[in-house]
Each structure stands twice: as C-alpha cells, then as structure tokens.
C-alpha atoms as a PDB file:
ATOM      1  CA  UNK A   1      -7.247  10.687  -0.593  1.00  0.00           C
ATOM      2  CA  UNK A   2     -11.070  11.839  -1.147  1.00  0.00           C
ATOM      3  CA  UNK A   3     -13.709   9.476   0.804  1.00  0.00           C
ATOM      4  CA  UNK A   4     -11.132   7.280   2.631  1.00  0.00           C
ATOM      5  CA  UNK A   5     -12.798   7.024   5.582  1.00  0.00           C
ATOM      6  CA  UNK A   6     -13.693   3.849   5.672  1.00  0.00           C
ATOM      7  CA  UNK A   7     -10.645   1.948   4.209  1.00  0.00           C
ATOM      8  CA  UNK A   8     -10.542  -1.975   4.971  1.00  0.00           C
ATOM      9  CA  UNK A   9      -7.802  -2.858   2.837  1.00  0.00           C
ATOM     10  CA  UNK A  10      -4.986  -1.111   1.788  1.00  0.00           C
ATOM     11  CA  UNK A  11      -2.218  -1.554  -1.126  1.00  0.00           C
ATOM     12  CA  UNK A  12       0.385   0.809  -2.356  1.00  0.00           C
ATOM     13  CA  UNK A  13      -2.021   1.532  -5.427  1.00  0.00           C
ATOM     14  CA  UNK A  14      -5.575   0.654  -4.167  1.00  0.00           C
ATOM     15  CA  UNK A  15      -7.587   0.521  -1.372  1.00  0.00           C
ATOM     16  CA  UNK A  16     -10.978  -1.349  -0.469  1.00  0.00           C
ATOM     17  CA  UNK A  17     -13.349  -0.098   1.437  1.00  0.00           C
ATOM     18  CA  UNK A  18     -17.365  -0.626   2.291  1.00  0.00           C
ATOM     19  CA  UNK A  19     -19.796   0.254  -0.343  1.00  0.00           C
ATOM     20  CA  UNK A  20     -20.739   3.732   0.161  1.00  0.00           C
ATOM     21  CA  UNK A  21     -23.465   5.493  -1.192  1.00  0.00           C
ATOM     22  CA  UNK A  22     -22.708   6.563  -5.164  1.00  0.00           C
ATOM     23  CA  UNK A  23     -20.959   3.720  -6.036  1.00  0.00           C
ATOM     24  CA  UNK A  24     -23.311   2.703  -7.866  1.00  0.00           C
ATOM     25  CA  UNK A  25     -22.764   4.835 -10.213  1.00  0.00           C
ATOM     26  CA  UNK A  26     -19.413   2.879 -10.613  1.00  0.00           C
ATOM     27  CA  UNK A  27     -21.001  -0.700 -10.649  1.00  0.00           C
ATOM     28  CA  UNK A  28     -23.810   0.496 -13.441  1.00  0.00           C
ATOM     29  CA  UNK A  29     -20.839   1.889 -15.478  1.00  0.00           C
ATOM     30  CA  UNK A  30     -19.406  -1.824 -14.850  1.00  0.00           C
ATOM     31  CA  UNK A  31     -22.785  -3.247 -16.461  1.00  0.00           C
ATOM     32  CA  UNK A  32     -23.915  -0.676 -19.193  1.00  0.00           C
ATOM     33  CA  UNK A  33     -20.340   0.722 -20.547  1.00  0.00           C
ATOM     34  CA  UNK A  34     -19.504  -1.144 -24.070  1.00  0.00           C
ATOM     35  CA  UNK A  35     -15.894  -1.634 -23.237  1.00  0.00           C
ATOM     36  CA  UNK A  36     -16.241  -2.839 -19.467  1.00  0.00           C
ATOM     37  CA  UNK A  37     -18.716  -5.459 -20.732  1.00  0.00           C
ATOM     38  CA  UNK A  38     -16.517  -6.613 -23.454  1.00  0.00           C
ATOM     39  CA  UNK A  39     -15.097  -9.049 -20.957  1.00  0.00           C
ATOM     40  CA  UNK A  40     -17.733  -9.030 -18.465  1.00  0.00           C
ATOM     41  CA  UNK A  41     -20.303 -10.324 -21.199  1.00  0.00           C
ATOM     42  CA  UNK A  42     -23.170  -8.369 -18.998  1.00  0.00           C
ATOM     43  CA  UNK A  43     -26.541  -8.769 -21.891  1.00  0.00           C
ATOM     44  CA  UNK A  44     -28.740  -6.553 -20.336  1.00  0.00           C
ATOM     45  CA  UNK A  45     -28.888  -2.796 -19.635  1.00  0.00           C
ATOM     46  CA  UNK A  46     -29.009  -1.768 -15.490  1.00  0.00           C
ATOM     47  CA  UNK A  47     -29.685   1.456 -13.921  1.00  0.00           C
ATOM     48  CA  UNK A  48     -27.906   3.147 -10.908  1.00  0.00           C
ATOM     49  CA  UNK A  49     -31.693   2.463  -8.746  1.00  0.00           C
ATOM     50  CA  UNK A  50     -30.856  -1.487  -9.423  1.00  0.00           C
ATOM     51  CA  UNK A  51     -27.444  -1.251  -8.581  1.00  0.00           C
ATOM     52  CA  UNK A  52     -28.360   0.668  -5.908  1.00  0.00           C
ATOM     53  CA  UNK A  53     -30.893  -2.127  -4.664  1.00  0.00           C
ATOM     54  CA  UNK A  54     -28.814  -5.182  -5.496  1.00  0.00           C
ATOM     55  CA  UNK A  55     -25.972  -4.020  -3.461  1.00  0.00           C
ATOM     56  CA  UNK A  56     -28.085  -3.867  -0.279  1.00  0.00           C
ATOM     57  CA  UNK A  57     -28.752  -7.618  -1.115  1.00  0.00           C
ATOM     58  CA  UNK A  58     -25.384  -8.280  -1.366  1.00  0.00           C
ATOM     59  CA  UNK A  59     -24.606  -6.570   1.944  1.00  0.00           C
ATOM     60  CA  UNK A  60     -27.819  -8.278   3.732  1.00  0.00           C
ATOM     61  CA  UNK A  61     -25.868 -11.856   2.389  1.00  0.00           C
ATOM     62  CA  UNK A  62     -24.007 -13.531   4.375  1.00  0.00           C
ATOM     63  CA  UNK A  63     -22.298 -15.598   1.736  1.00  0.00           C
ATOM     64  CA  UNK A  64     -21.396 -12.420  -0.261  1.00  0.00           C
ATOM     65  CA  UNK A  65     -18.802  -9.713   0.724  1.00  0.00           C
ATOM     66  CA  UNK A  66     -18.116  -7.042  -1.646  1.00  0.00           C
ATOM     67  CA  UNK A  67     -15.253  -4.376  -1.995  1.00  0.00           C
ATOM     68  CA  UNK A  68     -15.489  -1.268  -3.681  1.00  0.00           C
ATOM     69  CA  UNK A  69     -11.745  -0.355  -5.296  1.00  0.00           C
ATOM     70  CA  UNK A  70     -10.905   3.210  -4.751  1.00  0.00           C
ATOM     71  CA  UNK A  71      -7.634   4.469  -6.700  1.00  0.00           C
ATOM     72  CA  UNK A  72      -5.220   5.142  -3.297  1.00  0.00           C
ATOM     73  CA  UNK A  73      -4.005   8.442  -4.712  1.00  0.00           C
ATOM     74  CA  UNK A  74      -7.354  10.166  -5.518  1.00  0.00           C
ATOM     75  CA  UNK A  75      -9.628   8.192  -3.340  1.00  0.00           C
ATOM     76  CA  UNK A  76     -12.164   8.017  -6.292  1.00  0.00           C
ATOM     77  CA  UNK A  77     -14.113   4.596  -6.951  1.00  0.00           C
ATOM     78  CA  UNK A  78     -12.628   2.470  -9.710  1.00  0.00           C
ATOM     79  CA  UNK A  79     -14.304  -0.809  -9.833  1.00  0.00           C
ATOM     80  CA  UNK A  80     -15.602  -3.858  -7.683  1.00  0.00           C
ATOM     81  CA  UNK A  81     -14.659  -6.715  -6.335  1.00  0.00           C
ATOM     82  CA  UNK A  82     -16.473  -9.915  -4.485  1.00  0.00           C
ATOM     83  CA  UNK A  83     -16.198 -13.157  -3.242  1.00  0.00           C
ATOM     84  CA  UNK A  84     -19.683 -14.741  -4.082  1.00  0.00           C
ATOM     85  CA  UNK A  85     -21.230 -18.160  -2.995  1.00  0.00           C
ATOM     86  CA  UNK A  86     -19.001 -18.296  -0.811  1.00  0.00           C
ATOM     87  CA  UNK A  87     -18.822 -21.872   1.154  1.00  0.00           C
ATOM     88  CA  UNK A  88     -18.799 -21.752   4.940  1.00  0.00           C
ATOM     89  CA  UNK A  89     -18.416 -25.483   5.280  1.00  0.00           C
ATOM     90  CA  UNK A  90     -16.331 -25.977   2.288  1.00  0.00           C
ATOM     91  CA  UNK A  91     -14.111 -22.769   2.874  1.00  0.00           C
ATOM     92  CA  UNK A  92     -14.466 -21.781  -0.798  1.00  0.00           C
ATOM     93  CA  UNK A  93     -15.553 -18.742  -2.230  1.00  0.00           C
ATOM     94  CA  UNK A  94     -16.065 -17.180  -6.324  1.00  0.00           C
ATOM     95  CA  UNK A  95     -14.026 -14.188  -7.033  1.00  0.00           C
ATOM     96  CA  UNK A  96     -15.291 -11.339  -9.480  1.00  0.00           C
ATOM     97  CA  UNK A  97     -13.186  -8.235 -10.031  1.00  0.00           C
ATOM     98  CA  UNK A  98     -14.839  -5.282 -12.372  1.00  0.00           C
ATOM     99  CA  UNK A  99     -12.846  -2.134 -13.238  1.00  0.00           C
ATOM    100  CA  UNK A 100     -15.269   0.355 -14.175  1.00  0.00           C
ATOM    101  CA  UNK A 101     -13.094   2.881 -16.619  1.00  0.00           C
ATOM    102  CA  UNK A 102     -10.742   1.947 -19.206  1.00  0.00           C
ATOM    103  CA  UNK A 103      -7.984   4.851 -18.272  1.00  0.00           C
ATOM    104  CA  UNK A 104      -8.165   2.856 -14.337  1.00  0.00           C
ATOM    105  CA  UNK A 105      -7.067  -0.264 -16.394  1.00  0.00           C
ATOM    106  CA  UNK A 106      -3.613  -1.291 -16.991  1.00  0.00           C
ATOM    107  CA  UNK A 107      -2.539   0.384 -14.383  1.00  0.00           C
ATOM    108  CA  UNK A 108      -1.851  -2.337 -11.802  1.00  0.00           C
ATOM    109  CA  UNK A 109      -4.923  -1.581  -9.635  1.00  0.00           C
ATOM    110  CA  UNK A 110      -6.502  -4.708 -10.542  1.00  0.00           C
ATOM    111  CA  UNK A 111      -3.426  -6.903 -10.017  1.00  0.00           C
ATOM    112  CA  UNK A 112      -3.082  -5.245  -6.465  1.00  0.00           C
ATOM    113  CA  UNK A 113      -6.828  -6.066  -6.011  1.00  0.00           C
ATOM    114  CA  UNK A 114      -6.626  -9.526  -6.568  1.00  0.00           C
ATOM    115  CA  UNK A 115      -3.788 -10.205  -4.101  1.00  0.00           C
ATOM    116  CA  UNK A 116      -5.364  -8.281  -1.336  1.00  0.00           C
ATOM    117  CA  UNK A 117      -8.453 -10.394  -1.710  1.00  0.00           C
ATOM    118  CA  UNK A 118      -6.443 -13.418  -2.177  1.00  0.00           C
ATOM    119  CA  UNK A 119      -4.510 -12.647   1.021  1.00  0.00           C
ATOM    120  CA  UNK A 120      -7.861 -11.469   2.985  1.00  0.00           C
ATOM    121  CA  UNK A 121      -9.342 -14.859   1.430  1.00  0.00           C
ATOM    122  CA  UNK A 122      -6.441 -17.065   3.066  1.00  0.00           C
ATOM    123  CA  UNK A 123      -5.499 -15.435   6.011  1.00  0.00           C
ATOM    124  CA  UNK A 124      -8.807 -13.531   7.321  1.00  0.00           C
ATOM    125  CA  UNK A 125     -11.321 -15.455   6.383  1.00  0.00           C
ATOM    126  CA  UNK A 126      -9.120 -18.872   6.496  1.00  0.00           C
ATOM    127  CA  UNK A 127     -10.788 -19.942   3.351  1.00  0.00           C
ATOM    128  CA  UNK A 128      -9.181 -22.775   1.569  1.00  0.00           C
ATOM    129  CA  UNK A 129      -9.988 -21.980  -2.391  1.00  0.00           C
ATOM    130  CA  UNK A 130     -11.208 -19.491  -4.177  1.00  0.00           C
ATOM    131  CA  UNK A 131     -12.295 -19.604  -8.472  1.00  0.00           C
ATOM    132  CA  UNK A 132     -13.053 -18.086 -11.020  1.00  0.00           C
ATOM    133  CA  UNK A 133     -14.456 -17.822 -14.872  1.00  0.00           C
ATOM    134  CA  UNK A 134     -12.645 -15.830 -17.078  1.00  0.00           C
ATOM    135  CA  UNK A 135     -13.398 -15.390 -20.749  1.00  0.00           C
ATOM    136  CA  UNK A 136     -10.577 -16.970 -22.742  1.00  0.00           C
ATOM    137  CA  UNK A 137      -9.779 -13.925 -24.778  1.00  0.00           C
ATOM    138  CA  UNK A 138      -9.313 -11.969 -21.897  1.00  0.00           C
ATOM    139  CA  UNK A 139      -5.329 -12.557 -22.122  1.00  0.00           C
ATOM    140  CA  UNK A 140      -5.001  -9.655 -19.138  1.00  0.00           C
ATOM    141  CA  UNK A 141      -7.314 -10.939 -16.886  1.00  0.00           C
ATOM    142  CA  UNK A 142      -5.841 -14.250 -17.512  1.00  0.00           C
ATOM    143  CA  UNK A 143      -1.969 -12.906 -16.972  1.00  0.00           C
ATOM    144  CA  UNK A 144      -2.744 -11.099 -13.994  1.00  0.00           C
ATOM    145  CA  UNK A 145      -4.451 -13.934 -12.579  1.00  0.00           C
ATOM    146  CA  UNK A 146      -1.478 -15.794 -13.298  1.00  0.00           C
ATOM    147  CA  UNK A 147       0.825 -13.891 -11.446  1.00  0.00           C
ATOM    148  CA  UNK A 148      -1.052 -13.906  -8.292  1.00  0.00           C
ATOM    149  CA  UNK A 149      -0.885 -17.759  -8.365  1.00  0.00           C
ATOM    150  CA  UNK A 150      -4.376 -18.664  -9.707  1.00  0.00           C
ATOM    151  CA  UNK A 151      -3.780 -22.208 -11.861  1.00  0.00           C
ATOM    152  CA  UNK A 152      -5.958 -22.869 -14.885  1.00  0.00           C
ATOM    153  CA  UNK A 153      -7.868 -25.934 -14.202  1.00  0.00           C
ATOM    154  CA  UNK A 154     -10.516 -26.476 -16.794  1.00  0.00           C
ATOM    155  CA  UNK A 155     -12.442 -24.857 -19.841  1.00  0.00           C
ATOM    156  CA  UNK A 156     -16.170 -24.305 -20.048  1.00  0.00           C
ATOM    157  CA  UNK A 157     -16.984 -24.502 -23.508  1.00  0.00           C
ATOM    158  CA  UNK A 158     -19.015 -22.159 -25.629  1.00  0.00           C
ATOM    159  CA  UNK A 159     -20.088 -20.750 -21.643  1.00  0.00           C
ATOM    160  CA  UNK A 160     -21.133 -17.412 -22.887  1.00  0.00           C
ATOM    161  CA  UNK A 161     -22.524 -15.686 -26.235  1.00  0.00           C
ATOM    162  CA  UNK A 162     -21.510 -12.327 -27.430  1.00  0.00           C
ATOM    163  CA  UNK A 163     -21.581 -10.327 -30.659  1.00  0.00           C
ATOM    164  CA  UNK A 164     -22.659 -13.295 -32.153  1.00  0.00           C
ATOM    165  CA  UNK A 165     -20.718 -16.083 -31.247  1.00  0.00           C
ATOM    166  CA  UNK A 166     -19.341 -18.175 -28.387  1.00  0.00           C
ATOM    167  CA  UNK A 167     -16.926 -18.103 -25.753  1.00  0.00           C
ATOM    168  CA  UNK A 168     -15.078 -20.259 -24.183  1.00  0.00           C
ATOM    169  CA  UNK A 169     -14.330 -19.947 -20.464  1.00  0.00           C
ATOM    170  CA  UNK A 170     -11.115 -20.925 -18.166  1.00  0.00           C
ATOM    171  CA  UNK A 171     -11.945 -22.235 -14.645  1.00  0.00           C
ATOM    172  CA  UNK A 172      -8.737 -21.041 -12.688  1.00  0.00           C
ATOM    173  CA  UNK A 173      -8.257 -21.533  -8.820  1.00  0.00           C
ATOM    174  CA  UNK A 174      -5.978 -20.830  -6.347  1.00  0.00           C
ATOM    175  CA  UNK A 175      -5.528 -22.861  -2.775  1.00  0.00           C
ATOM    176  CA  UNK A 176      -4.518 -21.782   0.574  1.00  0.00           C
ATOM    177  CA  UNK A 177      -1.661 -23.989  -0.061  1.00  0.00           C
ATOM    178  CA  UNK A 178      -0.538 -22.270  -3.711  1.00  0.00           C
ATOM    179  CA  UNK A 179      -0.894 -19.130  -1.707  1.00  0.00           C
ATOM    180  CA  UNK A 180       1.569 -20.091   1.333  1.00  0.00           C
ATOM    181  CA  UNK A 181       3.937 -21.552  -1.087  1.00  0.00           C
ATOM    182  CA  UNK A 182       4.260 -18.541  -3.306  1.00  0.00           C
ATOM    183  CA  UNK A 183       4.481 -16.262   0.027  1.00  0.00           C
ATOM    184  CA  UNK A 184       7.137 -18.087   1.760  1.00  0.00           C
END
C-alpha cells in the first residue's frame, strides 16, 4: 500500500484516510471529468488551487468530515466521500460519495465505502440518520445504496438540469435503527 500512513478506516477493498496533500487532483477530476459528472451533475469547471482551498474549509468545519478513498491494494486515491451539514442536535448528517475514475468503478470500492461510513455514522459518531440525493438514472448508485440499507423516501422533481433537460432526484435515508436491524 503507497501513502497509507494515515489510514482511519479500513475495508477489505478500501481504505479512508485524512485528506492529504494531492488529492486534489482526485476531487478536481471528480468535478471537471465528463463521465464522473454525468451523475454528479457538477455545471461548472474547478481547478486543483480551488479544490485545494475548499478542502481546507471543509477541514476548518466542524459540521463537515471528509474521507479520501484510497484503493487498499495500491494505496492510490480513488474518490471522496463526506458527511455534510451534519446535525449535532439532530444527529443527522448528508452523505456524498464521488469516485474519481471510471476503471475504480464497478469494482465494489464504492459499496465498501458506503458501509464504512454508514457504520462510522452509527456507531462512532452515534448519529441517528444520514440522506442522500441521488439522480434517478443513476440505477448503480441507487442499487448499491440499496444494499447497504438506505430506503427511498421521496422524489425531488425536475431537482437538477443537464444536457438539456431535467432530472429527477430520490431522497433515500437510512436510520440507526435500519442499520442495527440489518447487522444483527
């Protein structure tokens, strides 16, 4: 494993760790590359200085954490992923999960991803929900989602514009309680 120095959570395929300088070379391929913003629905181009600049915000936030996803075999960074507004009082947080490269996708790192965080979320943090938005042609996202227990609970309609038209969005959720079921 290359730059696994500061590994916070591990998987048999993945492991999260800090951001680290150069990853945001990773997170501006997330934002600029044609096929990661096919689902990601990012309008606007980004540089690796702005990437660069907004993770320190996100560090300096104290209702943000973020994860950078390193493949477990070569160490390398894949992708991102974040709780965001995350509730204190409310024990709630947004989930976002970005994998950078198409030949890192399909590959199972993003299912492992999402059921570290979920299991960070529940039992390290001791939040109570997380949700997400995820575009309803996304039928991956959606499935892996699935498996890891998240429940669809509502549409936003026409939520984002793309290539000319309109997407709709699925709200999907999981609880502390879906979790512990599912786990037991």
């Amino acid at each position: 494993m290359e730059n696994n120095t500061n590994v916070f959570l591990i998987g048999d395929k993945v492991f999260l760790r800090a951001f680290e300088p150069g990853d945001e070379s990773v997170i501006a391929i997330l934002e600029n590359h044609p096929q990661a913003r096919e689902t990601l629905f990012y309008a606007l181009p980004t540089s690796i200085e702005y990437q660069l600049e907004k993770t320190k915000k996100q560090q300096n936030d104290p209702n943000t954490i973020v994860f950078t996803i390193c493949s477990k075999e070569t160490g390398i960074a894949i992708g991102q992923a974040a709780f965001v507004r995350i509730d204190w009082v409310g024990r709630m947080a947004t989930f976002y999960i970005g994998i950078a490269k198409k030949e890192s996708r399909q590959k199972g790192f993003g299912k492992e991803t999402v059921e570290l965080m979920v299991e960070y979320a529940f039992n390290t943090l001791n939040l109570n929900r997380i949700h997400l938005h995820v575009a309803e042609n996304n039928i991956a996202a959606i499935e892996v989602y699935k498996k890891c227990g998240f429940i669809t609970e509502g549409k936003l309609r026409e939520a984002m514009y793309r290539n000319g038209r309109y997407y709709d969005f699925y709200v999907m959720g999981i609880l502390k309680s879906d979790f512990l079921k599912l786990n037991k």
